[in-house]
PDB file of N, CA and C in Angstrom:
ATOM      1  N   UNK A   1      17.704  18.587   7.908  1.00  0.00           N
ATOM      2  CA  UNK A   1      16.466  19.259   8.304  1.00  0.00           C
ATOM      3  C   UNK A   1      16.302  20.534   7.465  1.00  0.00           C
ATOM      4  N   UNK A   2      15.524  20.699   6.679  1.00  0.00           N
ATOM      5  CA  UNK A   2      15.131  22.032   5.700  1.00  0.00           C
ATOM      6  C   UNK A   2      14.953  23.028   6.644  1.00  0.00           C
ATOM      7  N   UNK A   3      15.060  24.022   6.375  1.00  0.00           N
ATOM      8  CA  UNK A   3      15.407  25.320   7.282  1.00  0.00           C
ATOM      9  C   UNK A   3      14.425  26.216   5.800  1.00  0.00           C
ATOM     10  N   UNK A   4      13.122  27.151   7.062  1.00  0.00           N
ATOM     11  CA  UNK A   4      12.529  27.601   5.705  1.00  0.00           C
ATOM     12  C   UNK A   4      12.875  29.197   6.100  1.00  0.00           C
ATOM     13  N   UNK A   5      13.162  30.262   5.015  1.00  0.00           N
ATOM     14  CA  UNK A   5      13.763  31.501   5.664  1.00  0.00           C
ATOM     15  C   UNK A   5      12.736  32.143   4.468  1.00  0.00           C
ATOM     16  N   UNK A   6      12.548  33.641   5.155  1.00  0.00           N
ATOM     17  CA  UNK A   6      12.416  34.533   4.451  1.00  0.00           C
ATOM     18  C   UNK A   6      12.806  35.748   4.372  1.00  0.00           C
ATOM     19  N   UNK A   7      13.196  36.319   3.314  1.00  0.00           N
ATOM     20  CA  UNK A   7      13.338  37.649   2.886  1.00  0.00           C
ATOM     21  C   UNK A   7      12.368  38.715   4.054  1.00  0.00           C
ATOM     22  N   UNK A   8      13.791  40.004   4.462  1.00  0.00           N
ATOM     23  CA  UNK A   8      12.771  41.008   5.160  1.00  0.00           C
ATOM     24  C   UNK A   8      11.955  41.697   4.485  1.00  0.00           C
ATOM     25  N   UNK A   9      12.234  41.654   3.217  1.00  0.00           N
ATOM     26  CA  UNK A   9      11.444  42.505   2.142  1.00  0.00           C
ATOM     27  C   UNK A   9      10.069  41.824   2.416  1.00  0.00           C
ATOM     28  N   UNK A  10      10.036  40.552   2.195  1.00  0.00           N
ATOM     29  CA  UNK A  10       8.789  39.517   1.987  1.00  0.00           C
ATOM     30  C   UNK A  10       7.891  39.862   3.587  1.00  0.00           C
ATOM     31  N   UNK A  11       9.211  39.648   4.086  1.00  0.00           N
ATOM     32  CA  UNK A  11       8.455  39.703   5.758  1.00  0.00           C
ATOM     33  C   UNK A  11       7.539  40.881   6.049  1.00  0.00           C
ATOM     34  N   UNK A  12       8.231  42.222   5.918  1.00  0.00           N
ATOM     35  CA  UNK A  12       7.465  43.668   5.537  1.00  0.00           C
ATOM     36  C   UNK A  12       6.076  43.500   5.078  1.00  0.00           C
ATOM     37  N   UNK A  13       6.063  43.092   3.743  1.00  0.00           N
ATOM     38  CA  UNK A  13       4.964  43.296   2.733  1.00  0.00           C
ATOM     39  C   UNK A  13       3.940  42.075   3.383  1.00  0.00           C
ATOM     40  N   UNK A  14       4.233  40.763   3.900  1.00  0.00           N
ATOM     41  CA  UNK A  14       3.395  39.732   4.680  1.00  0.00           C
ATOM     42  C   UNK A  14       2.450  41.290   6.378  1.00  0.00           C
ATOM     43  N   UNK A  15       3.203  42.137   6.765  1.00  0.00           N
ATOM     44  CA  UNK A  15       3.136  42.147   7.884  1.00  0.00           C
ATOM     45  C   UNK A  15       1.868  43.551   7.613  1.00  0.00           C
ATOM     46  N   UNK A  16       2.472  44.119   6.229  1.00  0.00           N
ATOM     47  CA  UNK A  16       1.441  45.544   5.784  1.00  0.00           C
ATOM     48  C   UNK A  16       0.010  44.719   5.112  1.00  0.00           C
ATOM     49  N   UNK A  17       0.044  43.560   4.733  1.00  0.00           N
ATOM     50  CA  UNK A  17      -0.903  43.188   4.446  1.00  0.00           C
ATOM     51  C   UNK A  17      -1.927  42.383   5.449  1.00  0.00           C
ATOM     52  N   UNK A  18      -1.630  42.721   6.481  1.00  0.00           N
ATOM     53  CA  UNK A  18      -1.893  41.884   7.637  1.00  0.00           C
ATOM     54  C   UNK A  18      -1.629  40.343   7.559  1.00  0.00           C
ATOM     55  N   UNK A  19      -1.037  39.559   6.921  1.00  0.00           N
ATOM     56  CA  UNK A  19      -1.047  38.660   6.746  1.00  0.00           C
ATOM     57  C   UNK A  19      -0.731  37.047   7.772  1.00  0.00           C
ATOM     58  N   UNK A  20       0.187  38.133   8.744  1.00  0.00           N
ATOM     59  CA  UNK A  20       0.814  37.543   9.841  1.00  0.00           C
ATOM     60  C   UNK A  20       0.201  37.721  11.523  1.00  0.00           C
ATOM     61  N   UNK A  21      -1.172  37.921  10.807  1.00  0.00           N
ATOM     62  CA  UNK A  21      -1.961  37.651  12.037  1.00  0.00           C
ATOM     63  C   UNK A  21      -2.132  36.580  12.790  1.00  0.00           C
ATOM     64  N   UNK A  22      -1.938  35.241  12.280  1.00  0.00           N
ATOM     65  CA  UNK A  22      -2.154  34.273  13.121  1.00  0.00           C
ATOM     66  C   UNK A  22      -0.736  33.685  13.608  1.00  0.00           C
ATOM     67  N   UNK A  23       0.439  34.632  13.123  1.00  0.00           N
ATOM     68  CA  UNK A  23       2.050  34.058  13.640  1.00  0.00           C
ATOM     69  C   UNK A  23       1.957  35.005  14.509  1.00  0.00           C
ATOM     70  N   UNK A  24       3.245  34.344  14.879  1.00  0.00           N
ATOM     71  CA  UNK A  24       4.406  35.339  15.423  1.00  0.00           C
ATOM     72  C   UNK A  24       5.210  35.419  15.470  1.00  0.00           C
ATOM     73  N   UNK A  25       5.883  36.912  15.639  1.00  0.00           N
ATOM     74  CA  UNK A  25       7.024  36.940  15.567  1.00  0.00           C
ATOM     75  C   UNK A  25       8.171  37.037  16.735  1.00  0.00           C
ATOM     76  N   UNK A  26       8.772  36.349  16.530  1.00  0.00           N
ATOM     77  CA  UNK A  26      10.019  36.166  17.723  1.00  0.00           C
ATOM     78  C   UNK A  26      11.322  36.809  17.605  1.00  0.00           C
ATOM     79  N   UNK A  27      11.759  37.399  18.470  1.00  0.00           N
ATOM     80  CA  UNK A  27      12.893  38.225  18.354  1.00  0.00           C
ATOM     81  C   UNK A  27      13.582  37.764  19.677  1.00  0.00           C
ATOM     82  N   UNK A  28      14.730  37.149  19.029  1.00  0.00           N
ATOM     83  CA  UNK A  28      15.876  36.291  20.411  1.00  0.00           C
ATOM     84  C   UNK A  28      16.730  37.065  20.622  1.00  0.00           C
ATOM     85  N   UNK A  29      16.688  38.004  20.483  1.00  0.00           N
ATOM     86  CA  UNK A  29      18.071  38.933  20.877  1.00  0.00           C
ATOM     87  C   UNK A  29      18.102  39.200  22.114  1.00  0.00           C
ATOM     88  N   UNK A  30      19.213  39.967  22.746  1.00  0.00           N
ATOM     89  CA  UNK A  30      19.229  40.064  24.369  1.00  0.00           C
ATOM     90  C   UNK A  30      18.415  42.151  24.491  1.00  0.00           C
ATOM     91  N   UNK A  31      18.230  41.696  25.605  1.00  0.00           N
ATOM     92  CA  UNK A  31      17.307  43.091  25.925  1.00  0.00           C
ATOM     93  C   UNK A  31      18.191  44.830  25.920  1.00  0.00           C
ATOM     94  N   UNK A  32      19.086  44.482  25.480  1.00  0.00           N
ATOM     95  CA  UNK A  32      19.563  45.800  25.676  1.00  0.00           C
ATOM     96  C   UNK A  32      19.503  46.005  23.917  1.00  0.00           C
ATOM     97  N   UNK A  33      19.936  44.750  22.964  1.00  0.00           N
ATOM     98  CA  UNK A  33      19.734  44.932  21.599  1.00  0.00           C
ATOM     99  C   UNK A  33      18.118  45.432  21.385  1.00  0.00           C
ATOM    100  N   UNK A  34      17.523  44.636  22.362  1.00  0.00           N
ATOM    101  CA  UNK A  34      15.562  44.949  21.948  1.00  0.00           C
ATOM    102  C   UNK A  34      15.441  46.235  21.695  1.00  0.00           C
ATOM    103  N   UNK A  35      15.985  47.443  22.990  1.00  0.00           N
ATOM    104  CA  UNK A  35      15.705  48.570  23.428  1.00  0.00           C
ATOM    105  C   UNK A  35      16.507  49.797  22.285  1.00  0.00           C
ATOM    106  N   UNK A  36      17.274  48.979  21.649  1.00  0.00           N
ATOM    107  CA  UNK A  36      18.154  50.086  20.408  1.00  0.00           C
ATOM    108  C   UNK A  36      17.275  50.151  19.546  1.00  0.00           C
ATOM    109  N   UNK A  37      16.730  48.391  19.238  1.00  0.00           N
ATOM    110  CA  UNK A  37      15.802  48.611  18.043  1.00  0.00           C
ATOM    111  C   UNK A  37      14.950  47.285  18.028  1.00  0.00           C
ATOM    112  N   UNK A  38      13.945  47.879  17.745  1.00  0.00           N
ATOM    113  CA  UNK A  38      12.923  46.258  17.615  1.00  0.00           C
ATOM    114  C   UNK A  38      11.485  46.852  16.848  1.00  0.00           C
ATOM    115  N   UNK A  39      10.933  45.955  16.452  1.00  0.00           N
ATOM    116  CA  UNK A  39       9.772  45.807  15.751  1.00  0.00           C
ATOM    117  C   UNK A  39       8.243  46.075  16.630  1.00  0.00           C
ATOM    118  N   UNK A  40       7.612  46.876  16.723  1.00  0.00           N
ATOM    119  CA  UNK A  40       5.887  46.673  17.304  1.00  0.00           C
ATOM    120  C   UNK A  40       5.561  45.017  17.435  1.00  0.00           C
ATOM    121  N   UNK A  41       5.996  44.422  16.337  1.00  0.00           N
ATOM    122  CA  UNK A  41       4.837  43.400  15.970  1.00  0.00           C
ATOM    123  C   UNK A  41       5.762  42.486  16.862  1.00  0.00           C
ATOM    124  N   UNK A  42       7.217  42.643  17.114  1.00  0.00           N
ATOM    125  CA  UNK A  42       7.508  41.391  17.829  1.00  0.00           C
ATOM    126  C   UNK A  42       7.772  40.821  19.036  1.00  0.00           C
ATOM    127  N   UNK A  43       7.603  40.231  19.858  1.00  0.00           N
ATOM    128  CA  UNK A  43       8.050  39.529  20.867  1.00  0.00           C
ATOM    129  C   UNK A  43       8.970  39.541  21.814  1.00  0.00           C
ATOM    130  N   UNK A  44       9.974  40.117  22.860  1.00  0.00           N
ATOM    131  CA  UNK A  44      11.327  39.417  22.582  1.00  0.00           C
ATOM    132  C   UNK A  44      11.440  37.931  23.900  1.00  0.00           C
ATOM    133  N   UNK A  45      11.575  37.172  23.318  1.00  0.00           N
ATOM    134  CA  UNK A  45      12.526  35.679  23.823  1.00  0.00           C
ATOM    135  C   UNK A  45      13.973  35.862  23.485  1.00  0.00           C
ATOM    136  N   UNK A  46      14.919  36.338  24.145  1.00  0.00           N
ATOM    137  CA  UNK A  46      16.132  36.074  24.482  1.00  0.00           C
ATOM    138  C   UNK A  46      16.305  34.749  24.147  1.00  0.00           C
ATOM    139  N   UNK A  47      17.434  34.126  23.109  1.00  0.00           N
ATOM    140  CA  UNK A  47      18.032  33.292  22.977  1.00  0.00           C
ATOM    141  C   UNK A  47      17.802  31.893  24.015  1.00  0.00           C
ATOM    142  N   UNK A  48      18.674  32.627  25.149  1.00  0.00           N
ATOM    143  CA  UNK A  48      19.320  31.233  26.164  1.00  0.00           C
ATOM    144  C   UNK A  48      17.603  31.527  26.977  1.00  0.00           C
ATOM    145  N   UNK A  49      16.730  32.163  26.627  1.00  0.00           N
ATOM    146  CA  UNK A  49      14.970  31.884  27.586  1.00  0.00           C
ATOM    147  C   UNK A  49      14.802  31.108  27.075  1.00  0.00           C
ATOM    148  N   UNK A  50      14.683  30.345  25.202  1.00  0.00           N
ATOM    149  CA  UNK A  50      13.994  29.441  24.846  1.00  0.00           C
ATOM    150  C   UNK A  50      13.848  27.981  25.530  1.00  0.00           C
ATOM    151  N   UNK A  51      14.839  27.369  25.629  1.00  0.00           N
ATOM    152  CA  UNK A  51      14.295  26.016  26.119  1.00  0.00           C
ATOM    153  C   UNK A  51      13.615  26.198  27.527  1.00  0.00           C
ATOM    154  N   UNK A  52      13.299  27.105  28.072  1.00  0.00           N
ATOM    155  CA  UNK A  52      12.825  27.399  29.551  1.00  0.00           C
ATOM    156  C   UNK A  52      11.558  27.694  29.107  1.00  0.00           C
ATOM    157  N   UNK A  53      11.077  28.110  27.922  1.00  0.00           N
ATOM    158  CA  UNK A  53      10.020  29.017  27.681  1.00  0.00           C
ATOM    159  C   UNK A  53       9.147  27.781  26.094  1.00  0.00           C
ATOM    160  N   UNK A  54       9.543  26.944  25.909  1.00  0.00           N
ATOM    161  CA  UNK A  54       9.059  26.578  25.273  1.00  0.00           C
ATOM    162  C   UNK A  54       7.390  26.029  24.834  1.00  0.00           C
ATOM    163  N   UNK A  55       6.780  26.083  26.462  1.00  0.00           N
ATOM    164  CA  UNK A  55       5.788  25.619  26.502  1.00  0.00           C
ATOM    165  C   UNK A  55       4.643  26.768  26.349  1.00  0.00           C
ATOM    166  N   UNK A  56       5.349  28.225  25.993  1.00  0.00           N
ATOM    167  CA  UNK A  56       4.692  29.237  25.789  1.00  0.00           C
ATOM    168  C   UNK A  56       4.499  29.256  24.318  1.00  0.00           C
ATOM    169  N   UNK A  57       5.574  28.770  23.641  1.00  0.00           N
ATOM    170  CA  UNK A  57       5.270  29.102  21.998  1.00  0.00           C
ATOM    171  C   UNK A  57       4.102  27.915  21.574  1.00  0.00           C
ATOM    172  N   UNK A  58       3.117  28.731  20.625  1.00  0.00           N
ATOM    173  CA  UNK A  58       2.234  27.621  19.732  1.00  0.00           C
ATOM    174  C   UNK A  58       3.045  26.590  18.603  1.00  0.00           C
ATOM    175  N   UNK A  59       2.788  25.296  18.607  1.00  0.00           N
ATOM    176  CA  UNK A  59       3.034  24.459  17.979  1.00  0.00           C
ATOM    177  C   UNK A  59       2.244  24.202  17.068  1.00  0.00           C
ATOM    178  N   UNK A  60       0.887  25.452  16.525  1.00  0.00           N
ATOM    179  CA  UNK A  60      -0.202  25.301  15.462  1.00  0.00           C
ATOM    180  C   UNK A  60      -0.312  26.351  14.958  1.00  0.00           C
ATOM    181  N   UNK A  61       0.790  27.293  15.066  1.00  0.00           N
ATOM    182  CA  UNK A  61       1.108  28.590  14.553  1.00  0.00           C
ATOM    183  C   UNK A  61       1.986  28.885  13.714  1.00  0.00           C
ATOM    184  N   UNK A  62       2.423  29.303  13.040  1.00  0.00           N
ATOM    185  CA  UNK A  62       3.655  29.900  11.963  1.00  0.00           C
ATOM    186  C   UNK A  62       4.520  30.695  13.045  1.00  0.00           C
ATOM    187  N   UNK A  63       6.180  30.132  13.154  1.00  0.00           N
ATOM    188  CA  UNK A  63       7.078  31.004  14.106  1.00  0.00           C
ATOM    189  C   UNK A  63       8.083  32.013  13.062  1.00  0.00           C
ATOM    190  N   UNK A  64       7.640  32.906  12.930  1.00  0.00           N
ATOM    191  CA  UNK A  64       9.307  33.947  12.548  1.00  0.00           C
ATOM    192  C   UNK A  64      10.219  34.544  13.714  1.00  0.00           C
ATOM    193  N   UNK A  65      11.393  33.858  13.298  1.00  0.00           N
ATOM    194  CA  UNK A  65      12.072  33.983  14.251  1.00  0.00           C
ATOM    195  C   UNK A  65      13.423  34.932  13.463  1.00  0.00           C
ATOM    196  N   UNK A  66      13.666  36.082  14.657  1.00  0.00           N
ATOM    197  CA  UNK A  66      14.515  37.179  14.332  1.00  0.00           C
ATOM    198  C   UNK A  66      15.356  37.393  15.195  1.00  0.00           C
ATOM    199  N   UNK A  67      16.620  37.991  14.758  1.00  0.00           N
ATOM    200  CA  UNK A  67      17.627  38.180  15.456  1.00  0.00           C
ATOM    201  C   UNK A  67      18.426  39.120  15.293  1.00  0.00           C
ATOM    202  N   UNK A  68      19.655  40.142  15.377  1.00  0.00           N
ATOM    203  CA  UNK A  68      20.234  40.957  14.890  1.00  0.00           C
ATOM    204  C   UNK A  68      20.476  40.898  13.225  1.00  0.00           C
ATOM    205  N   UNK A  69      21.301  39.703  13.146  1.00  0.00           N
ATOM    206  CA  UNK A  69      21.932  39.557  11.701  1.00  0.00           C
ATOM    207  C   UNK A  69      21.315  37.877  11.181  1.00  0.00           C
ATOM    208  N   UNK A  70      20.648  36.929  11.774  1.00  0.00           N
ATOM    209  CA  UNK A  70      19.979  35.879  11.173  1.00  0.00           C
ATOM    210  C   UNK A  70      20.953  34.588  11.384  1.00  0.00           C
ATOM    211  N   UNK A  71      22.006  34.673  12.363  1.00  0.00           N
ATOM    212  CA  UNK A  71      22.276  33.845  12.867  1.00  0.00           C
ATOM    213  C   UNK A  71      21.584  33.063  13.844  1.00  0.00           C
ATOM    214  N   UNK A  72      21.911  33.378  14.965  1.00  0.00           N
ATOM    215  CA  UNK A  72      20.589  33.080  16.064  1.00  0.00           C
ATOM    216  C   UNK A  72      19.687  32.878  15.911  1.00  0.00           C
ATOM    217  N   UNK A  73      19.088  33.655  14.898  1.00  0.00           N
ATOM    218  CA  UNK A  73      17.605  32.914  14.723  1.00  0.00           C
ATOM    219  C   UNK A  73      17.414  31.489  13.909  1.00  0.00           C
ATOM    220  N   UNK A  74      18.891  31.590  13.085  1.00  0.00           N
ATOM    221  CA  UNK A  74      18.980  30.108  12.223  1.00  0.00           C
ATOM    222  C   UNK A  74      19.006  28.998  13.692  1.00  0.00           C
ATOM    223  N   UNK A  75      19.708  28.873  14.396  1.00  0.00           N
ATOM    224  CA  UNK A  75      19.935  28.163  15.567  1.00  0.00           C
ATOM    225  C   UNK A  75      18.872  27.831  16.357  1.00  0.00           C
ATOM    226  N   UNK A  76      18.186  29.408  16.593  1.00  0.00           N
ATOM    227  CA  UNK A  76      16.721  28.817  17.288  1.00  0.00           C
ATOM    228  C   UNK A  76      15.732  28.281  16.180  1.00  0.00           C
ATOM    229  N   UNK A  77      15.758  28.579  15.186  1.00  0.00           N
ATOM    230  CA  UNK A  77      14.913  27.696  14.077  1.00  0.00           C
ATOM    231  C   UNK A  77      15.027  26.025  14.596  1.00  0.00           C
ATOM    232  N   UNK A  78      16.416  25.874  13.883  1.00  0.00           N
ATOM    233  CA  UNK A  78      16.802  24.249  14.154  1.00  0.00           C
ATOM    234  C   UNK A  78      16.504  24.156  15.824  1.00  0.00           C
ATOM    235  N   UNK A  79      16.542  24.091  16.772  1.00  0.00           N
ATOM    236  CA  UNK A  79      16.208  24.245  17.916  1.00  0.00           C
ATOM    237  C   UNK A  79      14.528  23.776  17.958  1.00  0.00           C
ATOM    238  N   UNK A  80      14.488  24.870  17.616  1.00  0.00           N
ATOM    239  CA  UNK A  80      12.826  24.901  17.703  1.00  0.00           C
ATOM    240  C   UNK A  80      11.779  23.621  16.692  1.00  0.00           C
ATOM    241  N   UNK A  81      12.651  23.190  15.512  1.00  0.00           N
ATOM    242  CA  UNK A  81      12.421  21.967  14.952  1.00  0.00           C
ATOM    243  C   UNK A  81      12.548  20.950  15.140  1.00  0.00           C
ATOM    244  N   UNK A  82      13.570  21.091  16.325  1.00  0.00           N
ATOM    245  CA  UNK A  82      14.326  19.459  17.162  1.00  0.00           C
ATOM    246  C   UNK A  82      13.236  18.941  17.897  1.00  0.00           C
ATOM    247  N   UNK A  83      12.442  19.362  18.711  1.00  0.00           N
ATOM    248  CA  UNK A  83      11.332  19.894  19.551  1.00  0.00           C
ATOM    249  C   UNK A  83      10.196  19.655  18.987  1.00  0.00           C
ATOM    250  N   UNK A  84       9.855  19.726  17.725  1.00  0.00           N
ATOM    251  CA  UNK A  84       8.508  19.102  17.433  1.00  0.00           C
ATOM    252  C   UNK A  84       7.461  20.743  16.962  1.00  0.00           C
ATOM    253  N   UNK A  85       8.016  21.920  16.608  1.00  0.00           N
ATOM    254  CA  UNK A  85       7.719  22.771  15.924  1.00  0.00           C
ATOM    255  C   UNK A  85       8.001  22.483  14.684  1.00  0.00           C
ATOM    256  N   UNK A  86       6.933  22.613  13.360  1.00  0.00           N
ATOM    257  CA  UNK A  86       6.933  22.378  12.479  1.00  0.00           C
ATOM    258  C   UNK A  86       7.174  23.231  11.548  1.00  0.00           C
ATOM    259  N   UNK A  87       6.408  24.799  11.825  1.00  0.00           N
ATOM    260  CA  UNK A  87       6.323  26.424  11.101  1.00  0.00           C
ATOM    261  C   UNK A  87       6.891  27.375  11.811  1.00  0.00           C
ATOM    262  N   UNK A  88       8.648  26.646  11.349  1.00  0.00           N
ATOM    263  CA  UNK A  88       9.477  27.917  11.923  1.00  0.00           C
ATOM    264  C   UNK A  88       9.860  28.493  10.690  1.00  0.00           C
ATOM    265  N   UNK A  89      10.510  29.917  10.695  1.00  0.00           N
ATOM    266  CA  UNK A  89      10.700  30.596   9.598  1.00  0.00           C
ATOM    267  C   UNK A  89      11.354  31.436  10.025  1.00  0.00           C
ATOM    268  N   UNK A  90      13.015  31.540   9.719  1.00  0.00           N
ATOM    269  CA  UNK A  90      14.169  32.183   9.936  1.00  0.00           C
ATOM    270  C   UNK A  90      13.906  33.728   9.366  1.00  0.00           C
ATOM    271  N   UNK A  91      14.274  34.574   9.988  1.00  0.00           N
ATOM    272  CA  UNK A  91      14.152  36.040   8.837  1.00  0.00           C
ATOM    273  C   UNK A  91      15.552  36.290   8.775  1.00  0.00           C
ATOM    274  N   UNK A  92      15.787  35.999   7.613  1.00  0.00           N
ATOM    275  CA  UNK A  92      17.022  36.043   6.651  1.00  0.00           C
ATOM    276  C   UNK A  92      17.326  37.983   7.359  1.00  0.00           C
ATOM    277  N   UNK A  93      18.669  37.758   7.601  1.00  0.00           N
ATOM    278  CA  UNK A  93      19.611  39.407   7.923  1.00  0.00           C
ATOM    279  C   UNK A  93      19.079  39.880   8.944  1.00  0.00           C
ATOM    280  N   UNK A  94      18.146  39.295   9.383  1.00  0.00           N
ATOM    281  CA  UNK A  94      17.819  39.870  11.035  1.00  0.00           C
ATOM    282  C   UNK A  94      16.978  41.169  10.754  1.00  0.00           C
ATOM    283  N   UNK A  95      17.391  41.726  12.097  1.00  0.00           N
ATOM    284  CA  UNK A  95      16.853  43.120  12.318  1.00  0.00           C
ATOM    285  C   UNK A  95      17.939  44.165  11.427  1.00  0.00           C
ATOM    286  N   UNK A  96      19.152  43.702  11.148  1.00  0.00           N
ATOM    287  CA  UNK A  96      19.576  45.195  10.334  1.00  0.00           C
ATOM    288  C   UNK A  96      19.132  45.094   9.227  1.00  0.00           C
ATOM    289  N   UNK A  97      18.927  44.036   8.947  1.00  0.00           N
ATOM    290  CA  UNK A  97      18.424  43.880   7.342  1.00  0.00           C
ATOM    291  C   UNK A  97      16.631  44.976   7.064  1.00  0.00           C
ATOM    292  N   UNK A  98      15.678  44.520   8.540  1.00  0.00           N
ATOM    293  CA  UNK A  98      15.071  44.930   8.527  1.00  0.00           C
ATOM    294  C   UNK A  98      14.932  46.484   8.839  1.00  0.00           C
ATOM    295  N   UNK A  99      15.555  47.061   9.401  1.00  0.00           N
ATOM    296  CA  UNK A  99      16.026  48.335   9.777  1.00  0.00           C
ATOM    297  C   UNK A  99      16.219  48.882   8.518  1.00  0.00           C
ATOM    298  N   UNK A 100      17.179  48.270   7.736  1.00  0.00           N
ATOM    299  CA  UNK A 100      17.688  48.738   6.926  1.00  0.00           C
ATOM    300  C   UNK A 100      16.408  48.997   5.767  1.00  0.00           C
ATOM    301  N   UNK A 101      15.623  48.139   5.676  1.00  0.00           N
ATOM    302  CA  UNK A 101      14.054  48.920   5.000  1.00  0.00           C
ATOM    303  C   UNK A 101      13.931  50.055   5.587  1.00  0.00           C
ATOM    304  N   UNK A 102      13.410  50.396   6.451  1.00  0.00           N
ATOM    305  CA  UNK A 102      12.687  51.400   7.265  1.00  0.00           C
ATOM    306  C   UNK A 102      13.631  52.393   7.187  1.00  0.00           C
ATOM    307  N   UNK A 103      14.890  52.556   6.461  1.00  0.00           N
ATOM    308  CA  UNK A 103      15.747  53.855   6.590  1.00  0.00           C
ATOM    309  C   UNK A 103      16.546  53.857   8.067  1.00  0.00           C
ATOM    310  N   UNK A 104      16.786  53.054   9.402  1.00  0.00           N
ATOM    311  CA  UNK A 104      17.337  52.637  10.368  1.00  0.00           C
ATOM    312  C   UNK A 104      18.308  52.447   9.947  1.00  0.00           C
ATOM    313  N   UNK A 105      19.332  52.653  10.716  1.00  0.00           N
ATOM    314  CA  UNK A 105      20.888  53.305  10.399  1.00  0.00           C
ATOM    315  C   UNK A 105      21.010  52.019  11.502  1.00  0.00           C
ATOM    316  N   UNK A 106      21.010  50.508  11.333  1.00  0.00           N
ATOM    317  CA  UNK A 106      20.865  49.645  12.885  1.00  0.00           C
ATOM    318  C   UNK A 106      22.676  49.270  13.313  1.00  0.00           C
ATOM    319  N   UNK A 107      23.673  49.304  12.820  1.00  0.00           N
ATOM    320  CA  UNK A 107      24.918  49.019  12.776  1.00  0.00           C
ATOM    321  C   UNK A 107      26.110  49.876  12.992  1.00  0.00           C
TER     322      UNK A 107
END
């Protein structure tokens, strides 16, 4: 199963250009990680919510899915492809990666 990922750099510059208006973004981390650090633009679905919560995500939408370090979100990718989501999109290094743009000290 192809697994499609992107760069936080890419992700950034998609998000200043408005580009990611018709996605969204998903952040599976657990809620105490949300509250250290998280994004405006994203979501959070906790990991073990997804298969409970599935009938909330669009299946005609583009999914970026985020996580601390881009594990988890690889997992809920494949997950989320098993299922019959087509536009999932891993964000490669997670949130420190992304932090780590923004000058966030996340680690």
């Amino acid at each position: 199963m192809m697994m499609e990922n992107i760069e936080p750099a890419k992700l950034m510059e998609k998000l200043e250009r408005g580009e990611l208006t018709n996605s969204l973004l998903i952040d599976v981390r657990e809620p105490a990680e949300w509250e250290y650090y998280h994004m405006e633009e994203a979501e959070l679905m906790p990991m073990n919510t997804i298969p409970d919560r599935l009938e909330e995500l669009p299946k005609d939408r583009p999914l970026y899915i985020v996580c601390a370090h881009g594990v988890r979100s690889m997992h809920v990718c494949y997950y989320l492809k098993q299922h019959g989501f087509e536009q999932v999109v891993n964000v490669e290094g997670g949130m420190a990666a992304l932090a780590q743009l923004t000058g966030f000290q996340y680690d």
